[in-house]
Protein backbone atom coordinates (compact mmCIF):
# COMPACT_ATOMS: atom_id res chain seq x y z
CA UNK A 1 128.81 189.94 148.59
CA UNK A 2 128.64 190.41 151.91
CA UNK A 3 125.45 190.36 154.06
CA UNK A 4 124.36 192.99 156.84
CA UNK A 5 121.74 193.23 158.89
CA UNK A 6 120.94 197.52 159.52
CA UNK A 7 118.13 199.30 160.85
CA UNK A 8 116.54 202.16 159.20
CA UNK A 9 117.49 205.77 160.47
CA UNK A 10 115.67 209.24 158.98
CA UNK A 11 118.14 211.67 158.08
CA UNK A 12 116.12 214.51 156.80
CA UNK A 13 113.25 213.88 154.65
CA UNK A 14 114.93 210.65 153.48
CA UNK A 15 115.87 207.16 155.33
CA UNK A 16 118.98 205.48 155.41
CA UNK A 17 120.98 202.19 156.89
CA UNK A 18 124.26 202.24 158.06
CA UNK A 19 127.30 199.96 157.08
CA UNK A 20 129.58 198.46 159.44
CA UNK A 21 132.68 199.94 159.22
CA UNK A 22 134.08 196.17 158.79
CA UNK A 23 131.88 195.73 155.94
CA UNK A 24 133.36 198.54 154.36
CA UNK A 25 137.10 197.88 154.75
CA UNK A 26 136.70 193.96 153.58
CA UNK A 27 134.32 195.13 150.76
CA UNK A 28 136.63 197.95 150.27
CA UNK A 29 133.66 200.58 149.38
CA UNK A 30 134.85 204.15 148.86
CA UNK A 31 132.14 207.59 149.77
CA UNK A 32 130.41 207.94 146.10
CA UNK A 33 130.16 204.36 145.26
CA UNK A 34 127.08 203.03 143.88
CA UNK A 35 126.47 199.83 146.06
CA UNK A 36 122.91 197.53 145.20
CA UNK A 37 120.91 197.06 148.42
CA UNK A 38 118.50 194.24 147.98
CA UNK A 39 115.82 194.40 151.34
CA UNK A 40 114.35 191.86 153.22
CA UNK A 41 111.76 192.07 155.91
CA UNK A 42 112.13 190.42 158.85
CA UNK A 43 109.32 188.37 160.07
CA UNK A 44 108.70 185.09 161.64
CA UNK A 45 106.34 183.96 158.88
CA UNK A 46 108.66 180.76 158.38
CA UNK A 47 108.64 180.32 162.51
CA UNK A 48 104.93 180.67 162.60
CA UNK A 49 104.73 177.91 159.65
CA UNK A 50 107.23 175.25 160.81
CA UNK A 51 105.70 175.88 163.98
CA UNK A 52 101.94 174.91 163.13
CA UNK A 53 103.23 171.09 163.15
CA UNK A 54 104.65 171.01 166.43
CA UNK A 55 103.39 168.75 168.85
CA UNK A 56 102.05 167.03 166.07
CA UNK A 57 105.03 164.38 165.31
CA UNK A 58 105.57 161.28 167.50
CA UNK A 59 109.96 161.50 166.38
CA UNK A 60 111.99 164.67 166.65
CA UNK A 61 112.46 166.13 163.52
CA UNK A 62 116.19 164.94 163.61
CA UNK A 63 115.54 161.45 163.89
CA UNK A 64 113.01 161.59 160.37
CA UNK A 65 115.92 163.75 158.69
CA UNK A 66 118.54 160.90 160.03
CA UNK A 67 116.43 158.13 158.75
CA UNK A 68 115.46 160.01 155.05
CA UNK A 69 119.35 160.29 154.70
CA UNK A 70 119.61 156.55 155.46
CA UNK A 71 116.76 155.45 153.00
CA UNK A 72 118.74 158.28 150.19
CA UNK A 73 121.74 157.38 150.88
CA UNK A 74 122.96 154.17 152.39
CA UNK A 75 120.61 151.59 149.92
C-alpha cells in the first residue's frame, strides 16, 4: 500500500485523481486494474485542536513527553 496525496480534476461529467507515475511502476498497476481508493479530507481540525492549549503550558511539550517516558520507563 502505498499512499498519495492527488487533487481532484473533472474530466467530463465525472472527477478523477491522478497517480504518480512512480506510484505506478513500484505498485506495478496495469490500465484496467481495479485499485481501492480510500479518501481523506484534508483539514486542520487536529491543528486547530492541539492548538487550543497553546500558551497554556508552563514546559514545552517535549520536556512533559521526556519526563512521562522517564516515569514509564526508567522506574
Amino acid at each position: 500500500m502505498t499512499e498519495v496525496e492527488s487533487k481532484i480534476r473533472k474530466w467530463g461529467n465525472s472527477f478523477g485523481v491522478i497517480i504518480p507515475n512512480e506510484v505506478i511502476k513500484k505498485e506495478k498497476l496495469k490500465e484496467g486494474q481495479k485499485v481501492g481508493i480510500i479518501i481523506l479530507k484534508k483539514s486542520d481540525v487536529l491543528k486547530k485542536t492541539f492548538g487550543m492549549m497553546k500558551g497554556e503550558w508552563k514546559e514545552p511539550a517535549q520536556d512533559i513527553k521526556d519526563k512521562l517516558r522517564k516515569e514509564l520507563y526508567d522506574e
